[in-house]
Protein backbone atom coordinates (compact mmCIF):
# COMPACT_ATOMS: atom_id res chain seq x y z
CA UNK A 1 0.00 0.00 0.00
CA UNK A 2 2.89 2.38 1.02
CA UNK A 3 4.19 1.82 -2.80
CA UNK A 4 0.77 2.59 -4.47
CA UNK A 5 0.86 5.91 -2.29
CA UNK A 6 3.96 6.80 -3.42
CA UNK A 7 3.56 6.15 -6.45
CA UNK A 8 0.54 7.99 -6.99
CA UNK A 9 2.07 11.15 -5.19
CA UNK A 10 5.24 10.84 -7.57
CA UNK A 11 3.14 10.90 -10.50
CA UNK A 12 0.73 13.49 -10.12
CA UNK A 13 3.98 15.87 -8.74
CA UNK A 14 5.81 14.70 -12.45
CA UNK A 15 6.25 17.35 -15.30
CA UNK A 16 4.04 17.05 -17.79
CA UNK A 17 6.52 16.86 -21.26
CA UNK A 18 6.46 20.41 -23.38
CA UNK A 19 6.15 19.82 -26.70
CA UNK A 20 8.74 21.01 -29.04
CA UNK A 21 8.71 24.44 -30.51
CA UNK A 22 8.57 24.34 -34.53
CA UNK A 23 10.72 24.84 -36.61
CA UNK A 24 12.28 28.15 -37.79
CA UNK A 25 12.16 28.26 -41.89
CA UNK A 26 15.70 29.03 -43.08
CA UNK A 27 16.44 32.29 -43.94
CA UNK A 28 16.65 32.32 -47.67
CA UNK A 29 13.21 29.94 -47.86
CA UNK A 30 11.14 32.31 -49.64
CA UNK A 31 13.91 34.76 -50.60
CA UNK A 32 11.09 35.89 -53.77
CA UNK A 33 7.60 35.33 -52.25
CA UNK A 34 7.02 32.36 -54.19
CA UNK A 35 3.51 31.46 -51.91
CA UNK A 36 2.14 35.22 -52.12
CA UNK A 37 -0.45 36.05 -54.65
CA UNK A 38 0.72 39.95 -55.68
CA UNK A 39 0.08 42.68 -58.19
CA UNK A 40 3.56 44.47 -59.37
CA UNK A 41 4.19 48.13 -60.75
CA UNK A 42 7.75 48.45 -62.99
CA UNK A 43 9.03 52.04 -63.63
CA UNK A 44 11.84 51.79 -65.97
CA UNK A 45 14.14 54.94 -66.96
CA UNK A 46 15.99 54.21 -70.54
CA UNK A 47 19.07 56.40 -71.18
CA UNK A 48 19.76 54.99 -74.70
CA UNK A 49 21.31 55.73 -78.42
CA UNK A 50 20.17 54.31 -81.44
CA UNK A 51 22.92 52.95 -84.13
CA UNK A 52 22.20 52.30 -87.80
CA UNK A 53 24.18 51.97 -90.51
CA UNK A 54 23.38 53.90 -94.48
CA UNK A 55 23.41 56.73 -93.06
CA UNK A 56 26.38 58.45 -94.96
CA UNK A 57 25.90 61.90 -96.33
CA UNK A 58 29.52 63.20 -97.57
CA UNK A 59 32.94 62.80 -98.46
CA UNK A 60 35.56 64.66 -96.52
CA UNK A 61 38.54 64.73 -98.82
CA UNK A 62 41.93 64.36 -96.60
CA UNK A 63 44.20 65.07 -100.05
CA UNK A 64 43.97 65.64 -103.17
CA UNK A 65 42.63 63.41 -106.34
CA UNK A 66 44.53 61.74 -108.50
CA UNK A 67 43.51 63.92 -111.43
CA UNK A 68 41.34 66.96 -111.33
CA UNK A 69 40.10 66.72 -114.76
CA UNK A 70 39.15 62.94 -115.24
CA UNK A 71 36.88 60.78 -112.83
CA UNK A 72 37.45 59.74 -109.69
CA UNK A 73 36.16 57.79 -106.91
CA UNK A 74 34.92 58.23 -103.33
CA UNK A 75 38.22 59.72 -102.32
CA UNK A 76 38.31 60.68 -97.57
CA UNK A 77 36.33 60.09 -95.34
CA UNK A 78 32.92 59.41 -94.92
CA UNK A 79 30.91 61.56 -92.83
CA UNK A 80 27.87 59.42 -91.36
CA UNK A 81 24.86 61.11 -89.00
CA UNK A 82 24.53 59.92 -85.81
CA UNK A 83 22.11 59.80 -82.68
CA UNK A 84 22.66 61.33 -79.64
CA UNK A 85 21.87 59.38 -76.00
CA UNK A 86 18.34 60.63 -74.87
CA UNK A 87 15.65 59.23 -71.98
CA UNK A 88 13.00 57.07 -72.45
CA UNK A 89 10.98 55.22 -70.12
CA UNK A 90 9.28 51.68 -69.71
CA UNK A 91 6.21 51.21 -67.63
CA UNK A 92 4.93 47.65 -66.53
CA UNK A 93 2.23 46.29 -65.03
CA UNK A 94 1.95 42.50 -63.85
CA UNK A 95 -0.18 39.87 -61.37
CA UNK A 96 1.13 36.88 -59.88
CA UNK A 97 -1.04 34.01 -59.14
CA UNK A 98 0.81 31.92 -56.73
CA UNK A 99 -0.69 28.84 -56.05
CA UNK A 100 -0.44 28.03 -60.39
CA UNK A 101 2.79 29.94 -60.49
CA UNK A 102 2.23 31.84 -63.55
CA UNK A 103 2.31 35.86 -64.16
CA UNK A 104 0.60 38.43 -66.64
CA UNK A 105 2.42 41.57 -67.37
CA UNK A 106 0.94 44.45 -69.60
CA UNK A 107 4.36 46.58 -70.65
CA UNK A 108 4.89 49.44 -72.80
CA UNK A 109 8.17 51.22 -73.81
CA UNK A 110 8.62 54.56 -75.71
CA UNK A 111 11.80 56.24 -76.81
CA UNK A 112 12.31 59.66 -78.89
CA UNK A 113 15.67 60.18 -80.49
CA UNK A 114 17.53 62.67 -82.01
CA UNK A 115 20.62 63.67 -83.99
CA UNK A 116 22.47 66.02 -85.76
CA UNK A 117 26.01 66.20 -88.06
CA UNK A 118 27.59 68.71 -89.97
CA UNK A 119 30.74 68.98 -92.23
CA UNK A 120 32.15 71.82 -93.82
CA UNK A 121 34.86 71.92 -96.65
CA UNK A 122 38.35 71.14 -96.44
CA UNK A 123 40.57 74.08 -95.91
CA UNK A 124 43.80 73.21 -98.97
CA UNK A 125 42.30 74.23 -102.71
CA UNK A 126 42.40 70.81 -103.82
CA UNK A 127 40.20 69.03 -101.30
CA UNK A 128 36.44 69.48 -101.82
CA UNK A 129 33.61 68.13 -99.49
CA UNK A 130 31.08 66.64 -101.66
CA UNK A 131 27.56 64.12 -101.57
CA UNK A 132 26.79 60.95 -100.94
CA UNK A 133 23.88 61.49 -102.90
CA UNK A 134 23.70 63.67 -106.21
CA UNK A 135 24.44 67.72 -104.89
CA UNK A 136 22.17 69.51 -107.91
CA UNK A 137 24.39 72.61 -107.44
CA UNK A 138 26.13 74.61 -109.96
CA UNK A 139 29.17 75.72 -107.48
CA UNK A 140 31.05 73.56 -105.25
CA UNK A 141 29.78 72.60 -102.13
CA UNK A 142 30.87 74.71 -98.92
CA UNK A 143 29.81 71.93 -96.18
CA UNK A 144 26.48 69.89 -95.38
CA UNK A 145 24.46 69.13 -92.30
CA UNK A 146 21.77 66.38 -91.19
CA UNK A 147 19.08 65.77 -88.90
CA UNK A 148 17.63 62.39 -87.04
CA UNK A 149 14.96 61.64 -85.41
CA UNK A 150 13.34 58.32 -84.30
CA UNK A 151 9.83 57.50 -82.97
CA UNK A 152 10.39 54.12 -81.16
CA UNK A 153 6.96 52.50 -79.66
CA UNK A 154 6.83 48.86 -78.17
CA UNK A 155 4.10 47.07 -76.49
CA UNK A 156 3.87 43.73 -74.61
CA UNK A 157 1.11 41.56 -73.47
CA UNK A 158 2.72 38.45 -72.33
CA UNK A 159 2.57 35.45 -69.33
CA UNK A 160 5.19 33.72 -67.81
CA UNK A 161 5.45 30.45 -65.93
CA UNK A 162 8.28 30.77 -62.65
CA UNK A 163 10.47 28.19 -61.34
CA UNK A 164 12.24 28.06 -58.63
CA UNK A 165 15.41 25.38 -59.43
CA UNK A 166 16.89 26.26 -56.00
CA UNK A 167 16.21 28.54 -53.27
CA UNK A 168 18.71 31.14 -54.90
CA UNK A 169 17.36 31.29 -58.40
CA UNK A 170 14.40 32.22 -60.05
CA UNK A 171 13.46 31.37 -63.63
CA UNK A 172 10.70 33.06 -65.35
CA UNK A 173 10.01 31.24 -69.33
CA UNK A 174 7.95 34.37 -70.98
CA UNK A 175 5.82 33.89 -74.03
CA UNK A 176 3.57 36.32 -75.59
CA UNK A 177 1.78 39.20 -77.64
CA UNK A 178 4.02 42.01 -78.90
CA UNK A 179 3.28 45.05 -81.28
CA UNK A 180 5.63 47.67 -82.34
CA UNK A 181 4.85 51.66 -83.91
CA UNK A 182 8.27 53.25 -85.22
CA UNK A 183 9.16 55.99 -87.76
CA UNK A 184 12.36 57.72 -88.80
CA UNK A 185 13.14 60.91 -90.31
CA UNK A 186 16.41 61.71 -92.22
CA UNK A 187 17.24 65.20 -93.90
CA UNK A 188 20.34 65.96 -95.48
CA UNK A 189 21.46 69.80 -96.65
CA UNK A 190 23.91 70.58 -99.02
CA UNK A 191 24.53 74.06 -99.41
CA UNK A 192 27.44 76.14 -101.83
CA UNK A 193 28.73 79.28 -100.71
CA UNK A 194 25.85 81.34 -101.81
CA UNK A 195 24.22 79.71 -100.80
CA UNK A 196 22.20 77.81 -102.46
CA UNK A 197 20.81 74.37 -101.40
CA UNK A 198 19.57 70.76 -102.08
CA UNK A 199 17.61 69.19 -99.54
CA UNK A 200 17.08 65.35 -99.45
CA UNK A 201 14.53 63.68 -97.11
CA UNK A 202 14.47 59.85 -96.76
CA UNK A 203 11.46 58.65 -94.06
CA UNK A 204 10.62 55.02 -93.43
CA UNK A 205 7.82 54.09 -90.97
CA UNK A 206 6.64 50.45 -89.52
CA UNK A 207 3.46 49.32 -87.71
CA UNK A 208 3.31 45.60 -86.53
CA UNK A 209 2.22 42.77 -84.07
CA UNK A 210 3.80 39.49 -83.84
CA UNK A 211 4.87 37.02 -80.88
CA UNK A 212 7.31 37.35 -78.29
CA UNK A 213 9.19 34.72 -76.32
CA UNK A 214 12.36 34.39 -73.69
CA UNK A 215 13.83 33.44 -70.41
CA UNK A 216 14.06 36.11 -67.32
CA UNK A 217 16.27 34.73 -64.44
CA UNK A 218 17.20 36.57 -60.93
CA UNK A 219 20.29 34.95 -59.25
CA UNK A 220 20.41 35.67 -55.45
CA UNK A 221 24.09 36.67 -54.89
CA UNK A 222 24.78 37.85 -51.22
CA UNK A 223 23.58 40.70 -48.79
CA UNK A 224 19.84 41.31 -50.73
CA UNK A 225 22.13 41.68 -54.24
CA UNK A 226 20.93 39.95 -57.36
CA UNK A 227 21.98 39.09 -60.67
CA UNK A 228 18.70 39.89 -62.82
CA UNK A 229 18.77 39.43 -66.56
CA UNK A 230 16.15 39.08 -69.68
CA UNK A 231 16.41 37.73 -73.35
CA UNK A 232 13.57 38.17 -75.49
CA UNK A 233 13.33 37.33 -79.36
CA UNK A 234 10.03 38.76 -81.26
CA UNK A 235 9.01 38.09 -84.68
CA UNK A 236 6.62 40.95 -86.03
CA UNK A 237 4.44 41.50 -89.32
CA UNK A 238 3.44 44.75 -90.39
CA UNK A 239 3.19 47.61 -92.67
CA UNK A 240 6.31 49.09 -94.06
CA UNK A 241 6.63 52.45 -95.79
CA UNK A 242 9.93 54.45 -97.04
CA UNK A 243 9.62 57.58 -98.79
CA UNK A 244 12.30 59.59 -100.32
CA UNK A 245 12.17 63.17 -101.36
CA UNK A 246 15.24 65.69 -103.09
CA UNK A 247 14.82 69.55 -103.85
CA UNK A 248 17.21 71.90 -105.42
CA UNK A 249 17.08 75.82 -104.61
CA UNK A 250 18.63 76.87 -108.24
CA UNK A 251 17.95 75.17 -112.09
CA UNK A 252 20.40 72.87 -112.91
CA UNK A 253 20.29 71.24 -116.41
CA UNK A 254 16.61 72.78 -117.14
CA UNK A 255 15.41 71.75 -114.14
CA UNK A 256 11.78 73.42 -112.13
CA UNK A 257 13.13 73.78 -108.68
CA UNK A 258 9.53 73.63 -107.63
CA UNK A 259 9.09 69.95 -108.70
CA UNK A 260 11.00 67.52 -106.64
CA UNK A 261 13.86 65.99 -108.83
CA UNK A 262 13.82 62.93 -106.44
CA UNK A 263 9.94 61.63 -105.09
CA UNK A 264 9.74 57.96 -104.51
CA UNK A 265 7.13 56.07 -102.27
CA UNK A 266 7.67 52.32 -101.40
CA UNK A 267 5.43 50.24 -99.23
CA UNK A 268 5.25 46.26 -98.37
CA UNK A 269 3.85 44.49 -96.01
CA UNK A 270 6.94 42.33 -94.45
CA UNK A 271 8.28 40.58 -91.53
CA UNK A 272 10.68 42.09 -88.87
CA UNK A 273 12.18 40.26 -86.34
CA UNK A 274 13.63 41.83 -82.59
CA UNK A 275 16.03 40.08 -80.31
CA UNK A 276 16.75 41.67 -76.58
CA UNK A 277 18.91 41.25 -74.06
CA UNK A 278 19.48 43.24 -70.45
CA UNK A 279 21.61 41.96 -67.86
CA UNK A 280 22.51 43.54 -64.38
CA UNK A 281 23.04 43.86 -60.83
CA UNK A 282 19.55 44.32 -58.49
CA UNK A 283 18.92 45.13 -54.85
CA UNK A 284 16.04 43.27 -53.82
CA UNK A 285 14.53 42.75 -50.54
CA UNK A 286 10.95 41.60 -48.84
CA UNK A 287 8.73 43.61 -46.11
CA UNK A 288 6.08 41.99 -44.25
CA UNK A 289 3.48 43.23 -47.07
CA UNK A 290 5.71 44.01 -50.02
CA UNK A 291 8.67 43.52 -51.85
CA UNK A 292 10.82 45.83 -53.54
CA UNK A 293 13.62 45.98 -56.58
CA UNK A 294 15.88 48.50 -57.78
CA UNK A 295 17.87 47.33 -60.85
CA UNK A 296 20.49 48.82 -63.34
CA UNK A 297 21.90 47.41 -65.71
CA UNK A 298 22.45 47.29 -69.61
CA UNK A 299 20.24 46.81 -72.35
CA UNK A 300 20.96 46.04 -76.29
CA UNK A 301 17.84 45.34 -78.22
CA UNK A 302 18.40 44.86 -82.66
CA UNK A 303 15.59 45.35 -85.25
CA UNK A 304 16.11 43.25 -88.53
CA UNK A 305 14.55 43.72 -92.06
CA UNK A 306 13.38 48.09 -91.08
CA UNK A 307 16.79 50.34 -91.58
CA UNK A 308 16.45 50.81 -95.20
CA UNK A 309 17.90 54.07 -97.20
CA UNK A 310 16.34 53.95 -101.56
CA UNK A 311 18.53 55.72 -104.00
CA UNK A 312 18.46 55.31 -107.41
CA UNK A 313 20.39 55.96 -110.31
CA UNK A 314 19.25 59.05 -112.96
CA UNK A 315 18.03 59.51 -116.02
CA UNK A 316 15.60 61.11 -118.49
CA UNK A 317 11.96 61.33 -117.66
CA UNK A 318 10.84 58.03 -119.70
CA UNK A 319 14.16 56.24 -118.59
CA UNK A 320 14.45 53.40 -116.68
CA UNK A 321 15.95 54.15 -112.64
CA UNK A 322 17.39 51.33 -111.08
CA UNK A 323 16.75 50.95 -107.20
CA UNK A 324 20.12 51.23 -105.15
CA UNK A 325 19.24 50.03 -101.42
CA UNK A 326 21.31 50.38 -98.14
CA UNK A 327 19.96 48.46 -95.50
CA UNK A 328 21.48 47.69 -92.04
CA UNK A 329 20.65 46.84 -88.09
CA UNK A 330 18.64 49.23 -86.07
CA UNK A 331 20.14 49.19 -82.54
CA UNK A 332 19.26 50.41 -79.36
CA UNK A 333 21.25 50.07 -76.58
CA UNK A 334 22.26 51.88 -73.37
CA UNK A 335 21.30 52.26 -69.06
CA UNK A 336 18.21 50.81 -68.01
CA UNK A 337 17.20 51.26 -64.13
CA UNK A 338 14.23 49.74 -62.65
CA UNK A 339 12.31 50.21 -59.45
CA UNK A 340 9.48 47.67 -58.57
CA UNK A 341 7.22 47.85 -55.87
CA UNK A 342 4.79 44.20 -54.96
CA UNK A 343 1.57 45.36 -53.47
C-alpha cells in the first residue's frame, strides 16, 4: 500500500513533457515570395542611343585626287549622321497568381531620339567636301548638315510560368503578344557658298504585331544583391513604308526647282524580327506586405529587315531608274534602371 501511495504522489507531482517548438524556416526559404499572390508596378528609366548603318551623307577629302580633270572615286572620309543618348521610359504592369505559379504583365516602352552632323569643306584648294547622294548645285559645295529623329513605340502583353530550381534562383520562361509603332526621319542639306541648297529627305515608318518569347532569371548573390537578366526574341508582321524626297534651290540642267527631282514612295507588307537582351546587378529585398527591386543594368535590343535608305540611279523622264538600297541593323542600346514595388 505504502508503494501505491507513493507512487501515486510521484506521479501526479511529475512534469508534464512540453512539446517542441517548430521549426524556424531558413532564412533564404522564400527569398522571392514564391507562396504570395501579388500585383507588381515596374518604372523603368531608358538612357539609350540608337545605331544604324546607311546613313552616310559626304565625303571629306583628306588630299587631293589623282587627277582633277578625269573621274574619280569616293576619295576621304565618310561623314555618317549619328544619334545622340536621350531618356526614355518603360512602364509595366503584372499579377502573380501563386498557387499556379504563372504571371501576366501588360508593358509598354517609348523612346524619342535625335541627332544632328555637320561637315564643312576642307581648308587646302584641292580638297572638296562633296555628296553621298547627287548635290544639284552649280558651285562647289561649302559643307552639309543632317538631322535624325526616331519614334520608337513597343508594347507587350505576355505570361510567364516561374520556377524556382533552388532557393537562390528564379526562372521566369515568358511567351507572348508584342506590337511595335516606329518611324524615322532623315534630312540631309547641301549648301554652296551662296548659298544655295539641295535638300534630301528619306522617311521610313513600320506598324506591326507578332509574338514574343524568352527566359528572365534573378540569381540571389549575397547581402539582398541579385543578378537579374532578360532575353527576349520577337518576330513581327506589319506595314512598311519608305519615302524619299530631293529639292534643289537653283535650275540645274533645265530643271523646275519647284518639282522635286527625287519623289519615290515604297510600301510592303513584311516581316521584322527583334532580339533583346538586359543583364545587371539588383537590390532586392521583402517587407512583411511588399517587396521591392531597384535594378540597373544594360540593355541592347536589334531590329532586322526596317533600316532601309532607296537611292536610285538618274536619267531622263521616260528612262528606266534602277533601285540602289542600303539596309542595315537598327540598334538600341544603353542604361536601363528599374524600381518595382509588390503590393
Amino acid at each position: 500500500m505504502k508503494w501505491v501511495i507513493l507512487l501515486a504522489a510521484a506521479t501526479a507531482f511529475a512534469k508534464t513533457p512540453s512539446t517542441p517548438p517548430p521549426a524556424q524556416p531558413e532564412w533564404d526559404a522564400d527569398l522571392f515570395k514564391r507562396d504570395e499572390q501579388v500585383f507588381s508596378s515596374h518604372l523603368e528609366f531608358l538612357y539609350w542611343t540608337v545605331q544604324e548603318g546607311g546613313l552616310d551623307y559626304a565625303i571629306k577629302m583628306r588630299g587631293p585626287a589623282s587627277s582633277s580633270g578625269s573621274n574619280n572615286y569616293a576619295q576621304g572620309k565618310f561623314e555618317n549622321s549619328t544619334y545622340n543618348i536621350d531618356p526614355g521610359f518603360r512602364v509595366a504592369m503584372s499579377y502573380f497568381r501563386a498557387s499556379r505559379l504563372w504571371e501576366m504583365w501588360g508593358m509598354y516602352t517609348r523612346l524619342t531620339s535625335y541627332g544632328h552632323s555637320n561637315a564643312g569643306k576642307p581648308t587646302p584648294s584641292t580638297e572638296f567636301i562633296t555628296g553621298t547622294w547627287p548635290q544639284i548645285l552649280t558651285a562647289d559645295l561649302a559643307g552639309a548638315e543632317t538631322s535624325l529623329h526616331l519614334n520608337y513605340n513597343v508594347a507587350d502583353l505576355l505570361v510567364d510560368r516561374y520556377f524556382n530550381p533552388n532557393p537562390h534562383l528564379r526562372l521566369r520562361l515568358i511567351a507572348g503578344l508584342t506590337g511595335a509603332w516606329m518611324d524615322q526621319n532623315w534630312t540631309i542639306r547641301y549648301f554652296d557658298s551662296v548659298p544655295n541648297t539641295t535638300m534630301v529627305r528619306s522617311r521610313w515608318s513600320y506598324g506591326g504585331a507578332g509574338l514574343r518569347f524568352g527566359l528572365m532569371a534573378d540569381w540571389y548573390w549575397m547581402a539582398n544583391i541579385y543578378v537579374t537578366g532578360r532575353a527576349t526574341f520577337a518576330a513581327l508582321t506589319g506595314h512598311y513604308r519608305n519615302r524619299t524626297k530631293q529639292t534643289s534651290s537653283q535650275s540645274v540642267g533645265g530643271s523646275n526647282p519647284a518639282i522635286p527631282l527625287r519623289n519615290g514612295d515604297y510600301t510592303d507588307t513584311r516581316i521584322a524580327t527583334n532580339v533583346q537582351v538586359l543583364i545587371g546587378p539588383s537590390y532586392q529585398k521583402s517587407f512583411c506586405h511588399t517587396r521591392m527591386e531597384f535594378f540597373v543594368g544594360y540593355e541592347l535590343t536589334g531590329w532586322v529587315n526596317l533600316q532601309e535608305i532607296y537611292r536610285s540611279t538618274s536619267g531622263t523622264a521616260s528612262a528606266s531608274k534602277e533601285t540602289l538600297i542600303n539596309s542595315s541593323l537598327l540598334s538600341l542600346q544603353g542604361l536601363t534602371a528599374r524600381l518595382t514595388f509588390d503590393y
